[in-house]
C-alpha atoms as a PDB file:
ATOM      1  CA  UNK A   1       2.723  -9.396 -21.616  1.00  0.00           C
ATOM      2  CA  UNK A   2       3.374 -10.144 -17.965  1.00  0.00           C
ATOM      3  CA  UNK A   3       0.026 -10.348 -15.393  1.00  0.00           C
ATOM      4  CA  UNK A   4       1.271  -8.646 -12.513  1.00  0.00           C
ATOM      5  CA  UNK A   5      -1.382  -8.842  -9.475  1.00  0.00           C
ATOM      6  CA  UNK A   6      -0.691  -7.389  -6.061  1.00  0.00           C
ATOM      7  CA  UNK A   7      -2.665  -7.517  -2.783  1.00  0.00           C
ATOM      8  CA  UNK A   8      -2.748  -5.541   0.761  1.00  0.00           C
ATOM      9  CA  UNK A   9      -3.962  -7.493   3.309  1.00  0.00           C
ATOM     10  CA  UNK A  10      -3.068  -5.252   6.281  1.00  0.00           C
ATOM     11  CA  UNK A  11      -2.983  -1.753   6.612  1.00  0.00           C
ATOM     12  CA  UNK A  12      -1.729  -0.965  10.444  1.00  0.00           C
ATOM     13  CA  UNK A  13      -3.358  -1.776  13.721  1.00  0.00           C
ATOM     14  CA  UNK A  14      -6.036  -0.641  15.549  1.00  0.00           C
ATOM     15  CA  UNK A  15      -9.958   0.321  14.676  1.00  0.00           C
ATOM     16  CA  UNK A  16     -10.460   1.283  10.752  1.00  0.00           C
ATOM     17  CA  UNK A  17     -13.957   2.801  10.651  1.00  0.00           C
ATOM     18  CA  UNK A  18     -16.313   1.302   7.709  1.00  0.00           C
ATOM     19  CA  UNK A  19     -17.168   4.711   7.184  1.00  0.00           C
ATOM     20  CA  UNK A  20     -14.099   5.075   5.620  1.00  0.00           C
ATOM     21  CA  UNK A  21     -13.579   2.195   3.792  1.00  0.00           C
ATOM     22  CA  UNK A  22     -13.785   3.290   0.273  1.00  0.00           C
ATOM     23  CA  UNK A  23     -10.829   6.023   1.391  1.00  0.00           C
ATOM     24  CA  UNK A  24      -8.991   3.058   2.539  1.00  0.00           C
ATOM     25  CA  UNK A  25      -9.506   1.147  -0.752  1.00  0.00           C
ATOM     26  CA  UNK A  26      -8.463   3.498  -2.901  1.00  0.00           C
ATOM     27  CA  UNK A  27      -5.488   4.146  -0.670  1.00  0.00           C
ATOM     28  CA  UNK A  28      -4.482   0.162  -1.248  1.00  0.00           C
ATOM     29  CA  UNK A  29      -5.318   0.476  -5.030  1.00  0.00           C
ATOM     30  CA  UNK A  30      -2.561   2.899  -5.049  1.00  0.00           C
ATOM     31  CA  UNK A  31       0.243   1.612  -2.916  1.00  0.00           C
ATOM     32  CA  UNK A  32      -0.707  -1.710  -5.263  1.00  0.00           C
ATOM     33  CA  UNK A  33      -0.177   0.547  -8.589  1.00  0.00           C
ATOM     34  CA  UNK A  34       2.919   1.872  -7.392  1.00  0.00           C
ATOM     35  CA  UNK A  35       4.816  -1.543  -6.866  1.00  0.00           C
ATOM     36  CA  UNK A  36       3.386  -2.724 -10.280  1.00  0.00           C
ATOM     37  CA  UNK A  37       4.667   0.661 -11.937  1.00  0.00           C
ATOM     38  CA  UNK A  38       8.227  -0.373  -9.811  1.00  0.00           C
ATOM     39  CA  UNK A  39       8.411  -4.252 -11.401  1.00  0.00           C
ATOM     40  CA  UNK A  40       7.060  -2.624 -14.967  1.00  0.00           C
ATOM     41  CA  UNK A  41      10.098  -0.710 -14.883  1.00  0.00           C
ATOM     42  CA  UNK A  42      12.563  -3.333 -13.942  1.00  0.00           C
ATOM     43  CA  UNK A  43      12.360  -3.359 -10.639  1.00  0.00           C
ATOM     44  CA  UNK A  44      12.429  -6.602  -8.143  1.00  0.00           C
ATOM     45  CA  UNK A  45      10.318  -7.695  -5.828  1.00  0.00           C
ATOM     46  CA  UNK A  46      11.889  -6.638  -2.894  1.00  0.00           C
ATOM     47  CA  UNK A  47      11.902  -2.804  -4.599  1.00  0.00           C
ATOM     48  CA  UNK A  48       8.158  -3.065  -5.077  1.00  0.00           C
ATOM     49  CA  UNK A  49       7.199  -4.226  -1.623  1.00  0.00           C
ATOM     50  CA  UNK A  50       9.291  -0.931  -0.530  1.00  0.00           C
ATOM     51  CA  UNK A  51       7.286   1.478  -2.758  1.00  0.00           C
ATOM     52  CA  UNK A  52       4.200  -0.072  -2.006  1.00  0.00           C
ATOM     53  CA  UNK A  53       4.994   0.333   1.872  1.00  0.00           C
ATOM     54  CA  UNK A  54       5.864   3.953   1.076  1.00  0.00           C
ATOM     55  CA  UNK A  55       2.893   4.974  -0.074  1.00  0.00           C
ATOM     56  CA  UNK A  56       0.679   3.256   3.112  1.00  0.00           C
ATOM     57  CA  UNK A  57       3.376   4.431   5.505  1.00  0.00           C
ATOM     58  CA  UNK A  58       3.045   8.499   3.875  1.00  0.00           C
ATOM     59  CA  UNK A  59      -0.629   8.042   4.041  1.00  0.00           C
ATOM     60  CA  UNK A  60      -2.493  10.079   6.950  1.00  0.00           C
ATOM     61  CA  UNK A  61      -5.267   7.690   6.542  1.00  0.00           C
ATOM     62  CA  UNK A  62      -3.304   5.258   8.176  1.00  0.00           C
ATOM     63  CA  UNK A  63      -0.771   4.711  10.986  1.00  0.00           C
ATOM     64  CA  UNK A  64       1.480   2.706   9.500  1.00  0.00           C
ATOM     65  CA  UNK A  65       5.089   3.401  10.219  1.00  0.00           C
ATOM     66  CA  UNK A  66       4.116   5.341  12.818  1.00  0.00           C
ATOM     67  CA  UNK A  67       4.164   4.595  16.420  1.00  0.00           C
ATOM     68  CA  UNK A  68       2.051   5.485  19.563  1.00  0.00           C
ATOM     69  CA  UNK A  69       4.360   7.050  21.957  1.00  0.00           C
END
């Protein structure tokens, strides 16, 4: 059995209201499941750091990826 453990530390700039911190959580519990369910299935770590980004960079709850114009 292989112990896999990933952590977010950052999730884009700018203000991230405590109100919706559980939101964000949960968003960063699944980017984190994604890029374990990428190296479970033989991925690298290069491949899960791209899936995990993915998921934080599709999220609405978040501007990551995106930039202010």
């Amino acid at each position: 059995m292989i112990d896999i453990q990933l952590d977010i530390d950052f999730v884009g700039a700018g203000y991230h209201s405590i109100v919706k911190e559980p939101h964000y959580k949960q968003l960063c519990s699944e980017a984190c499941q994604k890029g374990i369910e990428v190296i479970k299935s033989g991925g690298n770590a290069s491949d899960a750091a791209v899936a995990v980004i993915k998921v934080l960079e599709d999220s609405p709850l978040t501007n990551a990826g995106r930039s202010r114009v």
